[in-house]
Protein backbone atom coordinates (compact mmCIF):
# COMPACT_ATOMS: atom_id res chain seq x y z
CA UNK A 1 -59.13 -10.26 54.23
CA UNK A 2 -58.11 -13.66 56.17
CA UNK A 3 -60.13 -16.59 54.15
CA UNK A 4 -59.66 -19.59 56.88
CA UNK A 5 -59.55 -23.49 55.43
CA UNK A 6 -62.31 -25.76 56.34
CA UNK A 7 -61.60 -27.48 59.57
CA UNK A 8 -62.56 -31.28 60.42
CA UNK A 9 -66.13 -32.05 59.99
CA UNK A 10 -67.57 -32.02 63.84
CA UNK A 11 -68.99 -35.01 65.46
CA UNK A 12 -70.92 -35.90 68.52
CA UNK A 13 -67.95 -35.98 70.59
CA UNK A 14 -67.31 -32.45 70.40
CA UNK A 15 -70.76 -31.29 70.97
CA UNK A 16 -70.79 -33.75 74.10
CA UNK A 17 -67.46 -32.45 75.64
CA UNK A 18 -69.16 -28.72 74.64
CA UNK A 19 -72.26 -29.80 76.91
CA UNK A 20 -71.23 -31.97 79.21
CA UNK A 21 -73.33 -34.61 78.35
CA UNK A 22 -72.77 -37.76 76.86
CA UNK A 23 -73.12 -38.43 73.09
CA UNK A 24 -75.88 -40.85 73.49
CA UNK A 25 -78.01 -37.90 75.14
CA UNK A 26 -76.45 -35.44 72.84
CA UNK A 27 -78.09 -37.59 69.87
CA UNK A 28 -81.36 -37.95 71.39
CA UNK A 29 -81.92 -34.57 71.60
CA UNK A 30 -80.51 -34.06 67.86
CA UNK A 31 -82.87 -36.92 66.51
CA UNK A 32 -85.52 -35.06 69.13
CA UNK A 33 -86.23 -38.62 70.76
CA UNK A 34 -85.97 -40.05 74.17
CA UNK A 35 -86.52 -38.07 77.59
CA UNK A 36 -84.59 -35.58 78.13
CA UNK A 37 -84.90 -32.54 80.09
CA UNK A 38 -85.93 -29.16 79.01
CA UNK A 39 -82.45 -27.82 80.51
CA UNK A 40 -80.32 -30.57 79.34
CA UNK A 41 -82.03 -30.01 75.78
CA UNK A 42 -81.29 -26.63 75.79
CA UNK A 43 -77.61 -26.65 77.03
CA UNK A 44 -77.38 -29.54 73.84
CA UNK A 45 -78.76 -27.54 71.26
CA UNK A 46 -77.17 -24.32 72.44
CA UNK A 47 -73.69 -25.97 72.37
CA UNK A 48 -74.83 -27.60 68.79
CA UNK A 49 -75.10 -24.23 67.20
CA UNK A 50 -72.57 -22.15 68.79
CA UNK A 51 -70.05 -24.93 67.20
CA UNK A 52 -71.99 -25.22 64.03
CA UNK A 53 -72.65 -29.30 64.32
CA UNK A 54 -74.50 -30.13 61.68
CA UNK A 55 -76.39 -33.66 62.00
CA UNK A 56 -75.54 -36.27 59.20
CA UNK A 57 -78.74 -37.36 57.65
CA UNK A 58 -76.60 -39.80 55.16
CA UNK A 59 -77.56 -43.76 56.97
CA UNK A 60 -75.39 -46.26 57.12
CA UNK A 61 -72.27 -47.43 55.61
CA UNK A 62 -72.66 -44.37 53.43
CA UNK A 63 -72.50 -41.93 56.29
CA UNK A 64 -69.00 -40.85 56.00
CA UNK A 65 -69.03 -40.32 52.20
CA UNK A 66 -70.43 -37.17 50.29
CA UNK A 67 -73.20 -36.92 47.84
CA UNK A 68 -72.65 -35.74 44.71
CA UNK A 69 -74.76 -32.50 45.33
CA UNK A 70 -73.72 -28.56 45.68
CA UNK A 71 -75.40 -26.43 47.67
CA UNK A 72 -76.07 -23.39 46.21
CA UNK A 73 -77.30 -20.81 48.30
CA UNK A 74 -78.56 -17.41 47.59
CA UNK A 75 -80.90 -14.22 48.10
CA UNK A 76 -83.33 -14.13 45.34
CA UNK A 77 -84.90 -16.18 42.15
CA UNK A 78 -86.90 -13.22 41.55
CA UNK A 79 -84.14 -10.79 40.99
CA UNK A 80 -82.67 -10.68 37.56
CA UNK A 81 -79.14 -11.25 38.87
CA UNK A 82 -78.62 -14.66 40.46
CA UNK A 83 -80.33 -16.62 37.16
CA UNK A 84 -77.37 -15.66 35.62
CA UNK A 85 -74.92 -16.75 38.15
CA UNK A 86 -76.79 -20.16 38.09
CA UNK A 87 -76.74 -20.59 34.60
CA UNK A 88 -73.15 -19.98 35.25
CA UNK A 89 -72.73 -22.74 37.92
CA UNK A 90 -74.84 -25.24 36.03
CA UNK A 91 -72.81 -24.72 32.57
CA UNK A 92 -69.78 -25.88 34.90
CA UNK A 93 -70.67 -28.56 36.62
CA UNK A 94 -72.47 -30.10 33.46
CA UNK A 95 -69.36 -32.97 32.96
CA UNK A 96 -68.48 -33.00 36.22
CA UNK A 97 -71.31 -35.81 37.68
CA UNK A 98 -72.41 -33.01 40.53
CA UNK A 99 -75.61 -31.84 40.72
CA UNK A 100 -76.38 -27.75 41.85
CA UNK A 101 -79.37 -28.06 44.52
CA UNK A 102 -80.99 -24.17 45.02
CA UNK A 103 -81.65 -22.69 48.27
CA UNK A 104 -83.12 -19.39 48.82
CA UNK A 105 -82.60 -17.03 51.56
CA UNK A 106 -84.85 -14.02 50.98
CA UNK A 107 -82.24 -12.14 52.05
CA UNK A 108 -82.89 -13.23 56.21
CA UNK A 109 -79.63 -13.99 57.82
CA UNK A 110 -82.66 -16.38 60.37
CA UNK A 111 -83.19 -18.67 56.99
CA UNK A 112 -80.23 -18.59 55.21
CA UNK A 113 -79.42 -20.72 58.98
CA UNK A 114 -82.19 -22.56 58.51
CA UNK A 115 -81.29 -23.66 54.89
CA UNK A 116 -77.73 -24.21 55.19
CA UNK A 117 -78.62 -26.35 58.30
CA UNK A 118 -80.90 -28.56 55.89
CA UNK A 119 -78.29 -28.68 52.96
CA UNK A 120 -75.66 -29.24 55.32
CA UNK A 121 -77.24 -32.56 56.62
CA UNK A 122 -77.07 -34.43 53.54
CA UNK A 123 -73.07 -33.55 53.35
CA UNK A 124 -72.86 -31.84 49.59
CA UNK A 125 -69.50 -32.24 47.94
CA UNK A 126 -69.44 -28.30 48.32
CA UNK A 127 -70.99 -24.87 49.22
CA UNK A 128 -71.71 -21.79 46.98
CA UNK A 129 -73.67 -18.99 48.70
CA UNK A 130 -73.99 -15.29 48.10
CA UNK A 131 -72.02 -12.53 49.87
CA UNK A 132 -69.89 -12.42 53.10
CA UNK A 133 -72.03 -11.21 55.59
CA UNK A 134 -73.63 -14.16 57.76
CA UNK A 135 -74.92 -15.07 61.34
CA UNK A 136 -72.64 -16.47 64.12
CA UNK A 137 -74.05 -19.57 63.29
CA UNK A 138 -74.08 -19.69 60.02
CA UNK A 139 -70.27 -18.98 59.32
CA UNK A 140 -69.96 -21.67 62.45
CA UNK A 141 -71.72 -24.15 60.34
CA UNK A 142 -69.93 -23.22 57.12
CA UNK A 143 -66.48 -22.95 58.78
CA UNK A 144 -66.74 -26.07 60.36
CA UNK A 145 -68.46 -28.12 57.26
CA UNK A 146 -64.72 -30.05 56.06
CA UNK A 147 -65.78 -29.04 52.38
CA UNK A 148 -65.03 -26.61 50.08
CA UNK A 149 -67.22 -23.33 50.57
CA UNK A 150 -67.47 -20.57 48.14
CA UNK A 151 -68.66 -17.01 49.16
CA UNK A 152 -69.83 -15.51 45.64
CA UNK A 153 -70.38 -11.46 44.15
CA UNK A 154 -68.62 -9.73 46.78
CA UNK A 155 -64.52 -9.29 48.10
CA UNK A 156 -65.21 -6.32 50.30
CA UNK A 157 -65.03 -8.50 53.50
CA UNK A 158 -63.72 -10.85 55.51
CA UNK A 159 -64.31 -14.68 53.70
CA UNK A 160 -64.89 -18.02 55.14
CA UNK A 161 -62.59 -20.27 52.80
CA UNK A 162 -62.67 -18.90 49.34
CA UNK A 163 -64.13 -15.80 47.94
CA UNK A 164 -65.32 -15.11 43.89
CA UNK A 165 -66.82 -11.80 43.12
CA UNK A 166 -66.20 -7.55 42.67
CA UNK A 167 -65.51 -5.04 44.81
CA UNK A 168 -69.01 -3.35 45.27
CA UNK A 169 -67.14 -0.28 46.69
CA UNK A 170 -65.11 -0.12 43.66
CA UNK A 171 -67.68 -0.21 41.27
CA UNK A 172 -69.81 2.47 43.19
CA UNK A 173 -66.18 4.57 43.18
CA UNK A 174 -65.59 4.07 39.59
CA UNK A 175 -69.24 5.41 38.76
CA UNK A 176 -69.12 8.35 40.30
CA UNK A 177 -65.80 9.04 38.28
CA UNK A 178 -67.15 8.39 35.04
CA UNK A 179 -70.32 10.52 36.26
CA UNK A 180 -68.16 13.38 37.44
CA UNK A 181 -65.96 13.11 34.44
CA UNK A 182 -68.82 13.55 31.86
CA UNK A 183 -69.27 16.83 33.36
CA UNK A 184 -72.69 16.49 36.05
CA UNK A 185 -72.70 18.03 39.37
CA UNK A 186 -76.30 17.88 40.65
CA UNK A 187 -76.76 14.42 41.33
CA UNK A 188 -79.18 11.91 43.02
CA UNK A 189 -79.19 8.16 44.18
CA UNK A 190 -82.39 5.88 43.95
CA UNK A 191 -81.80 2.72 45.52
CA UNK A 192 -83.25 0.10 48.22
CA UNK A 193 -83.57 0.53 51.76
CA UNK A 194 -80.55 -1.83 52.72
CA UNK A 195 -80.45 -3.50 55.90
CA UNK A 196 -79.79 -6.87 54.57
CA UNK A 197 -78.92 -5.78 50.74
CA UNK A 198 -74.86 -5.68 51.88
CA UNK A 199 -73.67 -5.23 48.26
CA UNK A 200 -76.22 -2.58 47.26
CA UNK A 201 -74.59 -0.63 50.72
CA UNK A 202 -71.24 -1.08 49.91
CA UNK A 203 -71.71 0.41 46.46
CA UNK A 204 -73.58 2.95 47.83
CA UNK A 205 -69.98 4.00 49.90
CA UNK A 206 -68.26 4.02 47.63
CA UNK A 207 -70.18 6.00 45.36
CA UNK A 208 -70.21 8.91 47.54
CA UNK A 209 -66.46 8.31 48.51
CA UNK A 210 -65.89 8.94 44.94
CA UNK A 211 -68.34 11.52 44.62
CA UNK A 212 -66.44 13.47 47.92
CA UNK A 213 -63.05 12.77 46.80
CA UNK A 214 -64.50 15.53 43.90
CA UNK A 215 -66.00 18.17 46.61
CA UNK A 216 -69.53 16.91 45.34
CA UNK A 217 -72.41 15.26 47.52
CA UNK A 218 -75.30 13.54 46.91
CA UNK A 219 -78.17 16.00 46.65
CA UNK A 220 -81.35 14.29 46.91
CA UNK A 221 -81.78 10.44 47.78
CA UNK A 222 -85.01 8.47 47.24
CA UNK A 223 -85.53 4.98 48.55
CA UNK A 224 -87.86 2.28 48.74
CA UNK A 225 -88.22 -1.35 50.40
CA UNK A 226 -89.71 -4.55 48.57
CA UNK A 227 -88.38 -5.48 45.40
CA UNK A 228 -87.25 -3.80 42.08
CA UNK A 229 -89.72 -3.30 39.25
CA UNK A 230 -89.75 -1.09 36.47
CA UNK A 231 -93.27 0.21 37.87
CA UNK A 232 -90.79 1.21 41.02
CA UNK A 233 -88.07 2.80 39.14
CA UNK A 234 -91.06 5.07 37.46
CA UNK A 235 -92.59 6.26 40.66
CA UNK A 236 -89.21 6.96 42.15
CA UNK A 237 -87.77 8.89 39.40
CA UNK A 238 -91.33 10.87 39.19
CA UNK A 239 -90.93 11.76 42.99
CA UNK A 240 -87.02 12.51 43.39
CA UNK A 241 -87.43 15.06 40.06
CA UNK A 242 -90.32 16.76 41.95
CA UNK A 243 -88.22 17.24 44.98
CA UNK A 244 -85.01 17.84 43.17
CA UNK A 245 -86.07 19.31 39.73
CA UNK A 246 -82.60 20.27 39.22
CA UNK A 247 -81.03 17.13 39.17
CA UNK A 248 -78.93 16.13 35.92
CA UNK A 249 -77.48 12.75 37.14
CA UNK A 250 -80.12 10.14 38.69
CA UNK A 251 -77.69 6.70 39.49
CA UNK A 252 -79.85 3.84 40.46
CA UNK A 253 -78.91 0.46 43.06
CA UNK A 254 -80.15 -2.28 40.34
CA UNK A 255 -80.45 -1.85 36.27
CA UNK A 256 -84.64 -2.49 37.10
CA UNK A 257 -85.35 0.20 38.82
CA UNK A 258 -83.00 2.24 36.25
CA UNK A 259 -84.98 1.18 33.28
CA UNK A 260 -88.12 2.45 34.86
CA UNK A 261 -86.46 5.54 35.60
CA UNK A 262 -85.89 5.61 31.90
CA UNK A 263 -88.85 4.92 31.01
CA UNK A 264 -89.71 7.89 33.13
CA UNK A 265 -87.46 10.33 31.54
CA UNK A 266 -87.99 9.27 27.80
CA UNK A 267 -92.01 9.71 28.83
CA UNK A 268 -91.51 13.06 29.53
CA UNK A 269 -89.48 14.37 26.59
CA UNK A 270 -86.33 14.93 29.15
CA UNK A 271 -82.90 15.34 27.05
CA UNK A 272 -81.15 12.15 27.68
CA UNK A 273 -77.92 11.96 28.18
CA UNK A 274 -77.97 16.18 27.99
CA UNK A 275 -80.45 17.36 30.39
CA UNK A 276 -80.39 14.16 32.73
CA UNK A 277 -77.99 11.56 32.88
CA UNK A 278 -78.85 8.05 33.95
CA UNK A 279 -76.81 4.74 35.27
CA UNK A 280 -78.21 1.62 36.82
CA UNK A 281 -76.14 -0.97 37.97
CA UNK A 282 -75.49 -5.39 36.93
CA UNK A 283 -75.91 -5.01 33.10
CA UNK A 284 -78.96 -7.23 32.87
CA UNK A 285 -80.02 -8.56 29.51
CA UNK A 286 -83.40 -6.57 29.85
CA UNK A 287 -81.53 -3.19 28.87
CA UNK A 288 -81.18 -4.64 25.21
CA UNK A 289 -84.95 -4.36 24.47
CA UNK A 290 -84.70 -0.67 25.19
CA UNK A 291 -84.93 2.13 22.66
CA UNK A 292 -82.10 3.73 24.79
CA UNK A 293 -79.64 1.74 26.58
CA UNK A 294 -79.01 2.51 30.09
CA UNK A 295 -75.81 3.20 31.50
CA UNK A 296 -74.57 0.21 33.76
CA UNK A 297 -71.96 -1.87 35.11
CA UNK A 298 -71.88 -5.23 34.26
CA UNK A 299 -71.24 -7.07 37.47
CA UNK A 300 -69.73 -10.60 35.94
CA UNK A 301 -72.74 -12.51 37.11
CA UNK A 302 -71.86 -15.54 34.74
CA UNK A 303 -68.24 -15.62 35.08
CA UNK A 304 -68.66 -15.55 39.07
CA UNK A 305 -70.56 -18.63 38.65
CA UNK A 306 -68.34 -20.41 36.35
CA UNK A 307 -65.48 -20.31 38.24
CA UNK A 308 -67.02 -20.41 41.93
CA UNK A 309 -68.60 -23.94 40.19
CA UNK A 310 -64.48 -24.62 38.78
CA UNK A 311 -63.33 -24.14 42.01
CA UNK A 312 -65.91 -26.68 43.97
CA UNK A 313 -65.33 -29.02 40.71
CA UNK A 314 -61.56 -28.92 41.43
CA UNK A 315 -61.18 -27.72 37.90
CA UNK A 316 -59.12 -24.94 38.87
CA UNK A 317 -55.99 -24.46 41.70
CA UNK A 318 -56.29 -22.10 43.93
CA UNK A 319 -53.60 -18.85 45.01
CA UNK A 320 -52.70 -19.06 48.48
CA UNK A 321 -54.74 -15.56 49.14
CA UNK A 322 -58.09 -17.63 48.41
CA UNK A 323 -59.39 -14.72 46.45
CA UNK A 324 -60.59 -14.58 42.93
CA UNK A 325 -61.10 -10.67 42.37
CA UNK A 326 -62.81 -9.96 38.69
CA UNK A 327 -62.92 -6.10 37.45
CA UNK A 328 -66.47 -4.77 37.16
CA UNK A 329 -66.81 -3.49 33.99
CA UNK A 330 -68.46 0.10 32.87
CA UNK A 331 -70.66 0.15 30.27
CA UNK A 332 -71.68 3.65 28.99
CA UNK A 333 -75.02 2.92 26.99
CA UNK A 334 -76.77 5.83 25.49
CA UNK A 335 -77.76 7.65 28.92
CA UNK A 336 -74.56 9.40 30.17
CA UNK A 337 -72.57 11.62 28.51
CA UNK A 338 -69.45 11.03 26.08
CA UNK A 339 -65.94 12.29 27.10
């Protein structure tokens, strides 16, 4: 992995010399005002976003100065994960004067564009977003923003400037070993459909590469789309038993869907960790109101937002690699067995 520094902060200039249009045309179109032609708009705006040009929205005298904001951009305020992170973030920056301002993607590469483009204008002091995987014109925007940017929860990638975060793949490897180790052989995934969910996929790898490196595949797989709910863990867990009665090892993309699972299993008078194992996957506070704790891995959600917010802060120095790798951390709970 190659992080890159922030370059300069573009200006007008360079999308004008990029179109071939002057910069008083260039910021008609931007501001959407004047006449100007439906080609020359287009050859303007395309130039705009294949550089990443962000328009200032800052007036004035002030217009070369930051705010005292940080963007903070990620997937989900649903999900039980990224509170966390933010309560992370904000717990940072509390005596620091800046100010976290949320933006959520929905997981849509199209509107995480849209929002960075919006945050962007007003020139925050800094950038924390979720993951490494973004649109041409989104890491355009990003790479070309002249301020600190801070790619959060993953390090299985290629990052921008600076990277925080686990190695997905790792913690789906190191699963499967403790899994393995505890002695099951017939086992099962239950996760999200995951086009967009990049971390969820990774671990996914390496969860099988781990399982392989054993001479053992997955045997049944069940998956769904939508969000996680402990009403979807349940169904899930109901249908991949009745395909797969067999099973004794069910490991689950998210600790939600896991608990449901649970649920499931403890609703049926299934021997837990004996006749079916169980493991879920973040270490979510939910698990502790549960008569029997589900195996997990705690993901670091907090501590990757305390020092992504450190790093924007200037609190901490930074290694020349740009990468801040923390160890995902197994946690065996009542639902796997004891070696």
């Amino acid at each position: 992995m190659t992080p890159q520094r922030p370059r300069r902060p573009l200006t007008l200039r360079d999308v004008s010399e990029a179109s071939g249009v002057s910069e008083m045309t260039v910021s008609r179109v931007l501001r959407n005002r004047g006449d100007v032609s439906a080609a020359t708009r287009e050859k303007v705006l395309t130039a705009a976003k294949t550089l990443g040009y962000v328009p200032n929205k800052i007036a004035g005298g002030l217009a070369s100065q930051r705010v005292n904001l940080v963007a903070v951009v990620i997937p989900s305020l649903s999900n039980l994960v990224f509170p966390d992170v933010l309560g992370g973030i904000s717990a940072e920056l509390d005596d620091t004067g800046l100010q976290p301002v949320i933006g959520v993607t929905n997981y849509s590469p199209a509107r995480e564009e849209m929002v960075l483009y919006d945050m962007l204008s007003w020139r925050p002091s800094g950038v924390i977003l979720a993951g490494l995987e973004h649109s041409n014109a989104s890491r355009a925007m990003l790479e070309n923003s002249g301020i600190p940017v801070i790619e959060i929860m993953d390090t299985d990638g290629e990052g921008i400037d600076t990277v925080v975060g686990i190695s997905h793949i790792r913690a789906g490897r190191e699963m499967a070993q403790r899994i393995l180790s505890a002695g099951y052989r017939r086992i099962g995934f239950v996760g999200t459909h995951m086009p967009e969910d990049h971390r969820a996929k990774k671990r996914l790898i390496g969860f099988e590469e781990g399982l392989a490196a054993a001479g053992v595949q997955l045997e049944a797989r069940e998956y769904y789309q939508g969000g996680s709910s402990l009403l979807k863990g349940r169904e899930l867990t109901e249908r991949i038993l009745a395909r797969a009665p067999d099973l004794d090892f069910l490991y689950y993309s998210n600790d939600m869907i896991g608990a449901g699972g649970l649920l499931y299993c403890l609703e049926k008078g299934l021997s837990i960790p004996d006749r079916i194992g169980l493991a879920g996957f973040n270490g979510v506070d939910l698990l502790d109101g549960f008569p029997v704790r589900l195996a997990t891995t705690d993901a670091r959600r907090v501590d990757i937002g305390r020092r992504a917010a450190r790093l924007v802060a200037g609190k901490d120095v930074l290694s020349e690699d740009r990468i801040i790798g923390l160890n995902p951390t197994f946690l065996p709970g009542d639902t796997i067995r004891a070696v």
